[in-house]
PDB file of N, CA and C in Angstrom:
ATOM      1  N   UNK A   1      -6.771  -6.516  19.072  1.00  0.00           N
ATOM      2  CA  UNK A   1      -5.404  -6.771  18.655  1.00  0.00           C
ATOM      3  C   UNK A   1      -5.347  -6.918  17.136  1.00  0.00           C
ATOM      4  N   UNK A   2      -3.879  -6.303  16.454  1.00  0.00           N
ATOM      5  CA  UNK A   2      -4.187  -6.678  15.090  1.00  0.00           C
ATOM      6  C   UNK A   2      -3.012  -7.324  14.842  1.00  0.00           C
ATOM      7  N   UNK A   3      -3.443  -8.365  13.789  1.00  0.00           N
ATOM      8  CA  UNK A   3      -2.274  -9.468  13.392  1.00  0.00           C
ATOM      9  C   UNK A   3      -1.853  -8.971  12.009  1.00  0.00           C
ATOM     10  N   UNK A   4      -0.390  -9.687  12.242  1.00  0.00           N
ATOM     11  CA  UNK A   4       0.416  -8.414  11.260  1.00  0.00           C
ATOM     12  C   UNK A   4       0.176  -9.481  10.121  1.00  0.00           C
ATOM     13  N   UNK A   5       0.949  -8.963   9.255  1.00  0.00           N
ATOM     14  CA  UNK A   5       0.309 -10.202   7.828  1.00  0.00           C
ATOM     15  C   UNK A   5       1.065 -11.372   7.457  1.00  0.00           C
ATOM     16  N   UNK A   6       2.323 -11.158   8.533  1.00  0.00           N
ATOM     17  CA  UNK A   6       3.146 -12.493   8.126  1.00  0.00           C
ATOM     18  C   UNK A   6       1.596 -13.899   9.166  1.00  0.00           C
ATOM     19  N   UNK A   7       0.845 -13.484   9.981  1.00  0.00           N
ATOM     20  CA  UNK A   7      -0.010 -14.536  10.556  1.00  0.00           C
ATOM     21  C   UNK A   7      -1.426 -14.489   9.316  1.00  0.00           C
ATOM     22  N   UNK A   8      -1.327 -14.069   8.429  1.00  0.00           N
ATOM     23  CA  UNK A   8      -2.822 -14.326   7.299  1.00  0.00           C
ATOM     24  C   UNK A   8      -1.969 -14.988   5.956  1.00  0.00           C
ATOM     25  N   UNK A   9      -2.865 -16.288   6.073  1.00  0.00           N
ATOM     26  CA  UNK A   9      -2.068 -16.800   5.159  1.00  0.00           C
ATOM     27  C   UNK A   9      -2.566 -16.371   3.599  1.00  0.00           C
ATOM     28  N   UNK A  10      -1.677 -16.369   2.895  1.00  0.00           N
ATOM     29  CA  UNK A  10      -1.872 -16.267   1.295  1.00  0.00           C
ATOM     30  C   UNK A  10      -2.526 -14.847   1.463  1.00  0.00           C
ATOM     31  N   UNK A  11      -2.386 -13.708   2.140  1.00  0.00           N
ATOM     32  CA  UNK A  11      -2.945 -12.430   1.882  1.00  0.00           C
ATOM     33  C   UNK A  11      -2.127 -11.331   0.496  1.00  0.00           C
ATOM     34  N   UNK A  12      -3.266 -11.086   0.191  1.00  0.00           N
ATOM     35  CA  UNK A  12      -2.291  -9.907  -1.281  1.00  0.00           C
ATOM     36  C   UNK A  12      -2.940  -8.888  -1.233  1.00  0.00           C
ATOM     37  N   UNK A  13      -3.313  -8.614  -1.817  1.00  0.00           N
ATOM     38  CA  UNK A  13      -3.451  -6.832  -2.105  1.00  0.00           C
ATOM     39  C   UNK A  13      -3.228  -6.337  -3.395  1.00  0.00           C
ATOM     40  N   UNK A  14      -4.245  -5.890  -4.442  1.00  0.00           N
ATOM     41  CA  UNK A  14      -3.649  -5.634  -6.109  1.00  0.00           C
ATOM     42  C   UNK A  14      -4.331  -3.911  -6.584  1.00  0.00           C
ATOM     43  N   UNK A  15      -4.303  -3.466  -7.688  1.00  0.00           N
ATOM     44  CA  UNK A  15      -4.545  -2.442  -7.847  1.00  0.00           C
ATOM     45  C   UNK A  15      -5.121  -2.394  -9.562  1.00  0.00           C
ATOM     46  N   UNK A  16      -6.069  -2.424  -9.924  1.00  0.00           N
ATOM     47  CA  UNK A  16      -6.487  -2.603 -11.500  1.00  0.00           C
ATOM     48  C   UNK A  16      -6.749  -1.712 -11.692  1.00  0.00           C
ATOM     49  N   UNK A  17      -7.238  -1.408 -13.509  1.00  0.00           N
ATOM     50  CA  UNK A  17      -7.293  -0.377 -14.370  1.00  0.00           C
ATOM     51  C   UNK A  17      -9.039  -0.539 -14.632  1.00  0.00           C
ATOM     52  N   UNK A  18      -9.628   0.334 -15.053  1.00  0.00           N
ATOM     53  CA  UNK A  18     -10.712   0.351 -15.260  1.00  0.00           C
ATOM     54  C   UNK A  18     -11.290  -0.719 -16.659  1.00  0.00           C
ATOM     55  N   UNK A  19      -9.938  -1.298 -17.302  1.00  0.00           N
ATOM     56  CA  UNK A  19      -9.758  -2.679 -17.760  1.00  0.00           C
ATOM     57  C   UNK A  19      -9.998  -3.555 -17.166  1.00  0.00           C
ATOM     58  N   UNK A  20      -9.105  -3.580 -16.037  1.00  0.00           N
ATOM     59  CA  UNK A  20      -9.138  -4.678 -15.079  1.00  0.00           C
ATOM     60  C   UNK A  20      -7.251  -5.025 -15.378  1.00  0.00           C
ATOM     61  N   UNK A  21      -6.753  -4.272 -16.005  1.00  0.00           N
ATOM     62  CA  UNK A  21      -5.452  -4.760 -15.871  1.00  0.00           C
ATOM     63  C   UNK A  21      -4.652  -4.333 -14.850  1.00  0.00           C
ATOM     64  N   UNK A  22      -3.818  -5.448 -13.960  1.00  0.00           N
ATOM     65  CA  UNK A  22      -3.095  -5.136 -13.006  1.00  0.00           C
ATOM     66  C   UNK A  22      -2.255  -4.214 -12.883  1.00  0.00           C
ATOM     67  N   UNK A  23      -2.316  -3.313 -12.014  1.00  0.00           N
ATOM     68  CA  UNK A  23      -1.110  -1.913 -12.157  1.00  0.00           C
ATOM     69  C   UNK A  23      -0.273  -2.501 -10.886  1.00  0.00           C
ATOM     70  N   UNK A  24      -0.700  -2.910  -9.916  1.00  0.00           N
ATOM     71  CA  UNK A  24       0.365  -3.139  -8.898  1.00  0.00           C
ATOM     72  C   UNK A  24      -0.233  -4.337  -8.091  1.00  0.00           C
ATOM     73  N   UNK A  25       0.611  -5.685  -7.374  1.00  0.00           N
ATOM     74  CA  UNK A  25       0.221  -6.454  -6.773  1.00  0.00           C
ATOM     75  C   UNK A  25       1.001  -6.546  -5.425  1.00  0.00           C
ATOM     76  N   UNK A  26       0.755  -6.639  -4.403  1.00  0.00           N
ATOM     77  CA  UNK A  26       1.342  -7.296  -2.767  1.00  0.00           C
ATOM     78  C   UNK A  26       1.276  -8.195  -2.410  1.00  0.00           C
ATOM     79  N   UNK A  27       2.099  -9.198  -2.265  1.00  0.00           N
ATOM     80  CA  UNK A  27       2.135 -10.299  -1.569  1.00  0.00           C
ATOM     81  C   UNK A  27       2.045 -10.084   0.059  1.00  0.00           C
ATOM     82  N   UNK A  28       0.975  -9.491   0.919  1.00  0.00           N
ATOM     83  CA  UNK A  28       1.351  -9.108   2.172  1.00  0.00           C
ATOM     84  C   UNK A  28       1.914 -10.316   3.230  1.00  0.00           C
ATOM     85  N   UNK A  29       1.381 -11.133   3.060  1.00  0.00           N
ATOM     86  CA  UNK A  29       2.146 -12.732   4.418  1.00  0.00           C
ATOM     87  C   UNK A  29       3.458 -11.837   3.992  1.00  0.00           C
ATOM     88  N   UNK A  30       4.608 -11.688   2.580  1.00  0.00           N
ATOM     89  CA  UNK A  30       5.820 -11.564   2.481  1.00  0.00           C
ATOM     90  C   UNK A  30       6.526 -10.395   3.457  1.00  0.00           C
ATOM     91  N   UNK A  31       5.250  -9.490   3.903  1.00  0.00           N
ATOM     92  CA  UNK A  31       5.225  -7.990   4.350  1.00  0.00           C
ATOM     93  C   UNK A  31       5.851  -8.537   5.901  1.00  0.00           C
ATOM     94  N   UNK A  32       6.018  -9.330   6.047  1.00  0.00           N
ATOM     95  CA  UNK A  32       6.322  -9.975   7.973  1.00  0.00           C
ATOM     96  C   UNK A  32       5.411  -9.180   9.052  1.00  0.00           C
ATOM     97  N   UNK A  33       5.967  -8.730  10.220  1.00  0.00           N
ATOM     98  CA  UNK A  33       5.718  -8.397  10.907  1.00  0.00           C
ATOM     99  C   UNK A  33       4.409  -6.943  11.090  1.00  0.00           C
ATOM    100  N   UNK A  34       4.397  -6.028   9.774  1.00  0.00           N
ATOM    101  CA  UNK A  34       4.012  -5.402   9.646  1.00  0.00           C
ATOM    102  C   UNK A  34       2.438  -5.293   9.572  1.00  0.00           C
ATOM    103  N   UNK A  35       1.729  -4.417  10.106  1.00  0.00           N
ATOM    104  CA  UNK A  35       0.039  -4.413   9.983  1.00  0.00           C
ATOM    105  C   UNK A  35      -0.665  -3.780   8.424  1.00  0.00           C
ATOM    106  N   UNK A  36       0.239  -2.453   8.106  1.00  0.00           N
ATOM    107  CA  UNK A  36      -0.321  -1.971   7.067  1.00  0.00           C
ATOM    108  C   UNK A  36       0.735  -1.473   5.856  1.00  0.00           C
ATOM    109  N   UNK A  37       0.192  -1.024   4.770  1.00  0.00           N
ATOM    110  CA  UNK A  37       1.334  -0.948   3.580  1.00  0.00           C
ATOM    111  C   UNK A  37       0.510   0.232   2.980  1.00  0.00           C
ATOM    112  N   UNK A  38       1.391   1.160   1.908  1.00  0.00           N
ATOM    113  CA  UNK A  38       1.000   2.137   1.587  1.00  0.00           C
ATOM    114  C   UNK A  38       1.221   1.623   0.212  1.00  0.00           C
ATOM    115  N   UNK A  39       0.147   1.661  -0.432  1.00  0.00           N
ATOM    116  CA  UNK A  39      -0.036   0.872  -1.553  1.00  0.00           C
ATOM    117  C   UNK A  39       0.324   1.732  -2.576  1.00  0.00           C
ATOM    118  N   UNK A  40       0.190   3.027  -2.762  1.00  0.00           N
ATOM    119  CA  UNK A  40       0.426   3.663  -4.019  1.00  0.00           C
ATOM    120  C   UNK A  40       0.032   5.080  -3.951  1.00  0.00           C
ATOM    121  N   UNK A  41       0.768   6.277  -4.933  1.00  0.00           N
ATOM    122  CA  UNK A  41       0.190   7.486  -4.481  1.00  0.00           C
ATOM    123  C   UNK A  41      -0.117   7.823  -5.972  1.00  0.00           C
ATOM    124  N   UNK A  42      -1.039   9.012  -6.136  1.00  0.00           N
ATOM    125  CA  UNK A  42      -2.017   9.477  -7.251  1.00  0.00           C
ATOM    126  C   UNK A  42      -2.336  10.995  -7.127  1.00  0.00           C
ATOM    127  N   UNK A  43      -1.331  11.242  -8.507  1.00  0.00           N
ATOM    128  CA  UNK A  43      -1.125  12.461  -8.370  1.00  0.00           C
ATOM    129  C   UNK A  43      -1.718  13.279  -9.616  1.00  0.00           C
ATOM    130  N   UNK A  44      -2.029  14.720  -9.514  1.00  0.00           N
ATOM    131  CA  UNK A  44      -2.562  15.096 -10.176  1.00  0.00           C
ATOM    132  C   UNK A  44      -1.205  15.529 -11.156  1.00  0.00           C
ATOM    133  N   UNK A  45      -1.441  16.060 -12.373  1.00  0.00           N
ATOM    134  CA  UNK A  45       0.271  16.327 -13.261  1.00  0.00           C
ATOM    135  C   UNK A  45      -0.637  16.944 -14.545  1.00  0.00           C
ATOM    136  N   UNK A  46      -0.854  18.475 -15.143  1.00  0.00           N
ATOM    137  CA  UNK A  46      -0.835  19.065 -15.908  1.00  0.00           C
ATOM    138  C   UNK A  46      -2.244  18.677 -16.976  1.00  0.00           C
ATOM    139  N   UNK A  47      -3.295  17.911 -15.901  1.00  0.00           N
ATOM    140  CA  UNK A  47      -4.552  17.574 -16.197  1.00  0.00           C
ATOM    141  C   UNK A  47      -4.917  15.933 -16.087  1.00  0.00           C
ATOM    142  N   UNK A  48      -3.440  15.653 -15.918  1.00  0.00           N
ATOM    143  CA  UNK A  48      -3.411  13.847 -15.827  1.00  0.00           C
ATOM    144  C   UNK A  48      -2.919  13.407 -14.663  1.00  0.00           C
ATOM    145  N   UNK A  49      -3.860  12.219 -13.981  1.00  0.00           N
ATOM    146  CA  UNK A  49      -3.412  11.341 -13.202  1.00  0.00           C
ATOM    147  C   UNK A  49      -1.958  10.326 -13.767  1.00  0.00           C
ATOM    148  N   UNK A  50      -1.218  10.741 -12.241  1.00  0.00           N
ATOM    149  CA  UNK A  50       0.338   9.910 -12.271  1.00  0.00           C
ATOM    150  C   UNK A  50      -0.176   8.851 -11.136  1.00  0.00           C
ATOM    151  N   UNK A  51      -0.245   7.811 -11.623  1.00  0.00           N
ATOM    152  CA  UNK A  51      -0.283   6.460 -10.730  1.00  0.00           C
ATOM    153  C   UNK A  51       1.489   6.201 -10.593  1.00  0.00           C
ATOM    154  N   UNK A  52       2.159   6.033  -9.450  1.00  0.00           N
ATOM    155  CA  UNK A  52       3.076   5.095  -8.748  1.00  0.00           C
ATOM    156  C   UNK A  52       2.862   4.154  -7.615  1.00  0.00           C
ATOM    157  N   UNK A  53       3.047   3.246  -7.582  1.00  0.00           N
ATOM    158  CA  UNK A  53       2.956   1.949  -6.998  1.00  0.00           C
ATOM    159  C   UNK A  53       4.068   1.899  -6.122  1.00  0.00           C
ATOM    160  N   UNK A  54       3.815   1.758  -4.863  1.00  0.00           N
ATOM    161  CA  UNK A  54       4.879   2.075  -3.796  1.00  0.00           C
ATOM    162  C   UNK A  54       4.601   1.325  -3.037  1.00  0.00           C
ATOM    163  N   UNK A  55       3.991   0.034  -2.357  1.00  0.00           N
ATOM    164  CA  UNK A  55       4.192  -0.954  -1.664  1.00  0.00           C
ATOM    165  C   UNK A  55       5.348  -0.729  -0.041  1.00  0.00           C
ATOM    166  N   UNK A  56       4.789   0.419   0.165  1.00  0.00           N
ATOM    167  CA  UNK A  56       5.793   0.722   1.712  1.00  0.00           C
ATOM    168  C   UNK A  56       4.769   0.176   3.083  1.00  0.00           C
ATOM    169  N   UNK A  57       5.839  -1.274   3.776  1.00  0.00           N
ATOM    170  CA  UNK A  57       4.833  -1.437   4.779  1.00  0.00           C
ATOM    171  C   UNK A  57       5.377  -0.744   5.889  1.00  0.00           C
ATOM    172  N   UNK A  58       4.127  -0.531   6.576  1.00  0.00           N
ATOM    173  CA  UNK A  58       4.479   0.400   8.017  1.00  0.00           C
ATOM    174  C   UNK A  58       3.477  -0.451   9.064  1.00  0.00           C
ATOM    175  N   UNK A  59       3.435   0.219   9.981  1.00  0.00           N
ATOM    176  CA  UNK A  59       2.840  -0.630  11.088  1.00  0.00           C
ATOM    177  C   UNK A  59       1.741   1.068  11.578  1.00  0.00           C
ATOM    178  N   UNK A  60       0.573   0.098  12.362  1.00  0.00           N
ATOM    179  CA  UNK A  60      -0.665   0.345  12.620  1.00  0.00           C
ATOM    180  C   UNK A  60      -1.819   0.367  12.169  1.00  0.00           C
ATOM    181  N   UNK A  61      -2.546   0.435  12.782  1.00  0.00           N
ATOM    182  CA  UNK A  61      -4.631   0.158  12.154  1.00  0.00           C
ATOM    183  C   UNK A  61      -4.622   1.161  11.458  1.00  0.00           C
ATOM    184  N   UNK A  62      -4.628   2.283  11.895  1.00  0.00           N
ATOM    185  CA  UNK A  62      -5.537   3.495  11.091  1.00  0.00           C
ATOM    186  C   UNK A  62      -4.521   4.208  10.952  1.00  0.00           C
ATOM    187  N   UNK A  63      -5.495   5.534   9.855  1.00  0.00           N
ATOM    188  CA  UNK A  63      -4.508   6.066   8.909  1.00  0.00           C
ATOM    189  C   UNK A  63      -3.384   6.987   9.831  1.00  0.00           C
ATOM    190  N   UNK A  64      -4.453   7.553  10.465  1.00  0.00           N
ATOM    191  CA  UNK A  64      -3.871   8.280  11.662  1.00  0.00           C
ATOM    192  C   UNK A  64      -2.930   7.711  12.463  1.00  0.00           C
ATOM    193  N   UNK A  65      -2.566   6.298  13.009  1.00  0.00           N
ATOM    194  CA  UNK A  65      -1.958   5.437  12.853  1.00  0.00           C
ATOM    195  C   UNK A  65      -0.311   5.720  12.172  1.00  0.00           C
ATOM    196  N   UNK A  66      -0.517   5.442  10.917  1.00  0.00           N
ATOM    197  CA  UNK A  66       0.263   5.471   9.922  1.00  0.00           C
ATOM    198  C   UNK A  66       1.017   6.771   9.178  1.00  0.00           C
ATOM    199  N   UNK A  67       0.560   7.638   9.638  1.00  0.00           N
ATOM    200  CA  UNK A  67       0.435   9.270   8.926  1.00  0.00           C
ATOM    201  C   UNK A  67       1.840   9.374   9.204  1.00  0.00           C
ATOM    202  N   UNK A  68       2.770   9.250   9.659  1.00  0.00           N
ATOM    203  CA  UNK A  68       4.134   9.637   9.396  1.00  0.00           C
ATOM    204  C   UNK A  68       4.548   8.588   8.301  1.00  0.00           C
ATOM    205  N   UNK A  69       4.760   6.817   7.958  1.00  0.00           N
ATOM    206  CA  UNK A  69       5.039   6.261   7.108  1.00  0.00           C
ATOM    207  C   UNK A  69       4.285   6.805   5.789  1.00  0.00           C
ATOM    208  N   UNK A  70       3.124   7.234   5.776  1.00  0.00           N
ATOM    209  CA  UNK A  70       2.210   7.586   4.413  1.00  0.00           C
ATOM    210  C   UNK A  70       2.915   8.636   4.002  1.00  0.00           C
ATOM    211  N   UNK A  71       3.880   9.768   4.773  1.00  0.00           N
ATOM    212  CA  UNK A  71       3.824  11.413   4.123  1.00  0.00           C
ATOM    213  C   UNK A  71       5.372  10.621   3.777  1.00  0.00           C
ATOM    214  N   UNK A  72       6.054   9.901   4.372  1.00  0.00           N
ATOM    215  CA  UNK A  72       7.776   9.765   4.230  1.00  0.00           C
ATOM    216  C   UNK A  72       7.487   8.324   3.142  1.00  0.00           C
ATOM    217  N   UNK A  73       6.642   7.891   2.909  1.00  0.00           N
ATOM    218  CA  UNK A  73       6.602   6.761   1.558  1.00  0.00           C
ATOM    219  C   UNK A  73       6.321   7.728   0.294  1.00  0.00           C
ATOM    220  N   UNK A  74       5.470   8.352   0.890  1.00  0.00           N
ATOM    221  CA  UNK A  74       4.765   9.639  -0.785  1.00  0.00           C
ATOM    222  C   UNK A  74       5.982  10.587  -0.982  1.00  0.00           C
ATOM    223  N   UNK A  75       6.509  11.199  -0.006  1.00  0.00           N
ATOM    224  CA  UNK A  75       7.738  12.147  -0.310  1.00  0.00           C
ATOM    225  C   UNK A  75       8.763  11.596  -0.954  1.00  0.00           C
ATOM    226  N   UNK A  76       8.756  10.610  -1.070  1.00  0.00           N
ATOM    227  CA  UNK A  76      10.324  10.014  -1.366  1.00  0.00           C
ATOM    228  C   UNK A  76      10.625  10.780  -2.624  1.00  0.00           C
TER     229      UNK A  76
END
């Protein structure tokens, strides 16, 4: 069984720079009911990585799982 993240207390989730500076943070407990979140997509762009930070929660374990919230969070 998997417990969604409103039952883990104080859970987050962050995303750093090869600094160490924060690019994106999750408060998941805030995420309620939900099991998983699509943290961010990384795109290739004219020789450079495009980092966006997209924090979309969806529900299920695995990716396969999730594969319709992952393609309709990245498409937006």
């Amino acid at each position: 069984m998997v417990s969604p993240f409103n039952d883990v207390e104080n859970a987050f989730c962050r995303v750093v720079d090869q600094t160490g500076k924060e690019l994106a943070r999750y408060k998941l407990t805030e995420q309620g009911s939900h099991t998983g979140i699509v943290i961010s997509s990384l795109r290739r762009n004219n020789g450079n990585w495009d980092f966006t930070a997209l924090g979309h929660a969806c529900r299920g374990r695995t990716i396969d799982d999730m594969h319709s919230d992952i393609v309709s969070a990245v498409i937006r």
